[in-house]
C-alpha atoms as a PDB file:
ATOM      1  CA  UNK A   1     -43.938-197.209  87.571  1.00  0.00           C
ATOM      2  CA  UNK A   2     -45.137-198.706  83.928  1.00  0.00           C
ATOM      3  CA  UNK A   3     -42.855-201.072  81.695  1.00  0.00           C
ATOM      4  CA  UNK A   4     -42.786-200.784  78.183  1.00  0.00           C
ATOM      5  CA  UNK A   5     -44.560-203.650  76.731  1.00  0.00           C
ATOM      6  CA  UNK A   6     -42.747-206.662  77.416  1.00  0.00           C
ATOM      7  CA  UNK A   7     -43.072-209.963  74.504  1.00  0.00           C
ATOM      8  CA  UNK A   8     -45.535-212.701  74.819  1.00  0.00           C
ATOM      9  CA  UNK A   9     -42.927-214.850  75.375  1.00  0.00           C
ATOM     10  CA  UNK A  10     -42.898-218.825  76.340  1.00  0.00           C
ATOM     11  CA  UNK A  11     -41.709-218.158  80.047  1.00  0.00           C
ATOM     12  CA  UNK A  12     -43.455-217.353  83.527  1.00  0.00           C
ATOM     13  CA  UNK A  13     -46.934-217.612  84.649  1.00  0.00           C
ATOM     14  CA  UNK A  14     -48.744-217.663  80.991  1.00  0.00           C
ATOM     15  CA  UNK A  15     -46.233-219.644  78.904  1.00  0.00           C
ATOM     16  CA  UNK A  16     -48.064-222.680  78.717  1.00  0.00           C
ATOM     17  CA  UNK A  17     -50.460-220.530  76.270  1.00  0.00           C
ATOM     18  CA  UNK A  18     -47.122-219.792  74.296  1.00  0.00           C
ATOM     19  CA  UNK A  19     -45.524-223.383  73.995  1.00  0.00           C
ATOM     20  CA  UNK A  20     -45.946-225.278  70.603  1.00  0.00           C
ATOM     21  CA  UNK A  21     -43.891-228.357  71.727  1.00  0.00           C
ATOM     22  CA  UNK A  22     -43.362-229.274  75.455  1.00  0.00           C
ATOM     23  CA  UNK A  23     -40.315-227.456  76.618  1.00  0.00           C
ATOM     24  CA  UNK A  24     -38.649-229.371  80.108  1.00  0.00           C
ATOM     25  CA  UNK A  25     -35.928-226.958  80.673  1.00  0.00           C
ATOM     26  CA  UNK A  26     -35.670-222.834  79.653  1.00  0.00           C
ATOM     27  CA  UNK A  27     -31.821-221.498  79.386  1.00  0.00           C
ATOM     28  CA  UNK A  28     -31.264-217.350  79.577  1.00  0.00           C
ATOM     29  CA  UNK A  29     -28.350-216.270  77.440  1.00  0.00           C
ATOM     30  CA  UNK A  30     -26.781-213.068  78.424  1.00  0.00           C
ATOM     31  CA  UNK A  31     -24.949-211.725  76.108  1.00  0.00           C
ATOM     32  CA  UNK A  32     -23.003-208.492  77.186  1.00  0.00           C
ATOM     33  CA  UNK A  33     -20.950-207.449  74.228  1.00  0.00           C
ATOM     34  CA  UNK A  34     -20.906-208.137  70.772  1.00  0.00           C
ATOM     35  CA  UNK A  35     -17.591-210.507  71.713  1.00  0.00           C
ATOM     36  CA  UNK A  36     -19.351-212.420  75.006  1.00  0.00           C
ATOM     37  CA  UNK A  37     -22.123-212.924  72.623  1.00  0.00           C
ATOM     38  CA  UNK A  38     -19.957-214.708  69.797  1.00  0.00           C
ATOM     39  CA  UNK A  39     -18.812-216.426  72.646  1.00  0.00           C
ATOM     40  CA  UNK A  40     -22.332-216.883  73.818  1.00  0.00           C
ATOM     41  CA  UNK A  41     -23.377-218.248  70.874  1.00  0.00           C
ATOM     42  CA  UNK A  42     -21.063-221.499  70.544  1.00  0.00           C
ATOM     43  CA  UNK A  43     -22.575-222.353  74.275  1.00  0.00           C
ATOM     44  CA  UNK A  44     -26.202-222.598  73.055  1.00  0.00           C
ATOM     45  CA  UNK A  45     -25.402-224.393  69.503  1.00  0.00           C
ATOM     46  CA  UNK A  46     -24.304-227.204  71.353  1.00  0.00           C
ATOM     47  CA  UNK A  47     -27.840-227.260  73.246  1.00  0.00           C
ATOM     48  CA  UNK A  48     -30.327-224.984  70.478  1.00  0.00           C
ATOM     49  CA  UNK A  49     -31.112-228.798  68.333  1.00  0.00           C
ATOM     50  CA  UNK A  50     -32.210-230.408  72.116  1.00  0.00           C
ATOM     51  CA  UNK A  51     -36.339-229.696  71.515  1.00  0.00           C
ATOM     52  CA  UNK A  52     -36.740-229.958  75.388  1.00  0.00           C
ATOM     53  CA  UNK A  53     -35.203-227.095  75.525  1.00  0.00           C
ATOM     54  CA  UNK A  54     -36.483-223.375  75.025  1.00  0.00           C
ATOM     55  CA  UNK A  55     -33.539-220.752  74.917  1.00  0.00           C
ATOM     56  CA  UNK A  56     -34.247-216.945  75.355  1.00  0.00           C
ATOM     57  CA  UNK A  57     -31.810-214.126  75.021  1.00  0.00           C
ATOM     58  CA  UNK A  58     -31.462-210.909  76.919  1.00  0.00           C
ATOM     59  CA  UNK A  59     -29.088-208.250  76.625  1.00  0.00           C
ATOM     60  CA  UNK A  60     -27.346-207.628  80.321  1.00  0.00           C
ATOM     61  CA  UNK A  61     -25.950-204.009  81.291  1.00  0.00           C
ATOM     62  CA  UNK A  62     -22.623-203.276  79.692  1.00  0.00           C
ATOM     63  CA  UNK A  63     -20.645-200.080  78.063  1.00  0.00           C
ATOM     64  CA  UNK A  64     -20.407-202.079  75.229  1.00  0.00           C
ATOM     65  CA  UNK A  65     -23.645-203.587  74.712  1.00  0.00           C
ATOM     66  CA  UNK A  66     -25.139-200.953  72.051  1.00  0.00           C
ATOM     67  CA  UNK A  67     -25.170-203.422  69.084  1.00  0.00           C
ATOM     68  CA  UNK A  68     -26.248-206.543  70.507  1.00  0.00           C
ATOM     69  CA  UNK A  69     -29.870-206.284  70.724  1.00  0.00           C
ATOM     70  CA  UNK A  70     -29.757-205.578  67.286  1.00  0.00           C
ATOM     71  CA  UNK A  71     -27.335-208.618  66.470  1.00  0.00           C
ATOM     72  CA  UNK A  72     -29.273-211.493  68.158  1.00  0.00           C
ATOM     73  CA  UNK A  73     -32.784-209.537  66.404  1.00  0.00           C
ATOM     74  CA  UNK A  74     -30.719-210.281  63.089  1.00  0.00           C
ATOM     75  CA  UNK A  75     -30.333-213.903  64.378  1.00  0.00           C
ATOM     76  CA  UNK A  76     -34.281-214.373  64.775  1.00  0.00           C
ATOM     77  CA  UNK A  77     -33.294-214.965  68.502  1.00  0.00           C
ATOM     78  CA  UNK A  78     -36.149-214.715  71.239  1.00  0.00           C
ATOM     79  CA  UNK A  79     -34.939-211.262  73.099  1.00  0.00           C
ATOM     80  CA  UNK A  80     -36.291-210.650  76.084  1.00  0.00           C
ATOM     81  CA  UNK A  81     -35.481-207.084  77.469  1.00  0.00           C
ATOM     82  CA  UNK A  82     -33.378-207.319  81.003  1.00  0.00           C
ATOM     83  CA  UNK A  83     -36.053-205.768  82.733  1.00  0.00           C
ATOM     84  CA  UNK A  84     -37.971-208.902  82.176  1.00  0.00           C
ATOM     85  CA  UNK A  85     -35.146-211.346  82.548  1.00  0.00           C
ATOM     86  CA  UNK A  86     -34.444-210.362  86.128  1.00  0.00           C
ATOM     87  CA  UNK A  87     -38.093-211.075  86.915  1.00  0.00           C
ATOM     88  CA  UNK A  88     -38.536-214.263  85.721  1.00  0.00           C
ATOM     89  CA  UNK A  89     -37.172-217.389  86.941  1.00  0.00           C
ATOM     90  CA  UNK A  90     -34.969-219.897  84.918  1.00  0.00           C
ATOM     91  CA  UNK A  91     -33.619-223.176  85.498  1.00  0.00           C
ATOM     92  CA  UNK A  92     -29.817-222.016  83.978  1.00  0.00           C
ATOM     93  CA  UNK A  93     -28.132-218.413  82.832  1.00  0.00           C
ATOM     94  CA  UNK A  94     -25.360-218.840  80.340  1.00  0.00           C
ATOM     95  CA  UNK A  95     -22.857-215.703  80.234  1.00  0.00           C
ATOM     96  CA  UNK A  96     -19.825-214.522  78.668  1.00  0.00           C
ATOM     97  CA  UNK A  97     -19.641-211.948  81.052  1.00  0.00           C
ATOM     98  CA  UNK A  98     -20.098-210.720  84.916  1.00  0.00           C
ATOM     99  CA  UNK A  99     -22.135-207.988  84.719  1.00  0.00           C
ATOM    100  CA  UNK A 100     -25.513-208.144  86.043  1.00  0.00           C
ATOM    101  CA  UNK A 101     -25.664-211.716  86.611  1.00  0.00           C
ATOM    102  CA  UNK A 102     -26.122-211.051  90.856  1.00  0.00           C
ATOM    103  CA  UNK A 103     -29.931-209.617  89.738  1.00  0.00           C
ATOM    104  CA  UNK A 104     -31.018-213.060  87.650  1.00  0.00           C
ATOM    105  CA  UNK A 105     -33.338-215.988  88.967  1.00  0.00           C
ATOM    106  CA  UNK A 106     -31.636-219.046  88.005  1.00  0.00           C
ATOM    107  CA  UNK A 107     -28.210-221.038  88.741  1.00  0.00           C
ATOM    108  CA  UNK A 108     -25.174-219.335  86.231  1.00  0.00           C
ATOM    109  CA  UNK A 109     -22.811-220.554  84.010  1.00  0.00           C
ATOM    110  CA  UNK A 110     -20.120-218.362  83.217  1.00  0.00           C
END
């Protein structure tokens, strides 16, 4: 089975090469729908200024989840695809939304 090619991203095994600033803590945001994701987004502005911190996006599985990818891309958000997110390890999920969420690596907030 081959992946598509996933981002260079600051998380797992090689992010130390990633990293400009030393990051303590890395947050998942799952966004499910262009309305969890609103949602979604009030969450991480109250954490997004903390430097410690390194937030990364990924879109989990929903019917309505067609324009979202394409939303947080707008946004200049890190996106990781959910093949990726469920294979990596995080030390907190933030959700809008239930779907999915039984697959990540990392202790939810819903």
């Amino acid at each position: 089975m081959t992946f598509p090619e996933w981002p260079k991203a600051p998380i797992g095994i090689d992010a130390g090469h990633w990293i400009s600033r030393p990051v303590r803590r890395t947050v998942l945001a799952v966004a499910h729908s262009m309305v969890s994701c609103q949602r979604l987004l009030d969450v991480i502005g109250l954490i997004e200024g903390d430097t410690r911190i390194q937030v990364v996006f990924t879109v989990g599985p929903d019917v309505f989840n067609h324009r979202v990818a394409g939303y947080l891309e707008r946004l200049d958000a890190l996106v990781l695809p959910w093949q990726q997110a469920v294979r990596e390890r995080f030390d907190l999920a933030v959700a809008a939304a239930h779907g999915g969420l039984r697959h990540l690596h990392a202790p939810l907030l819903v």
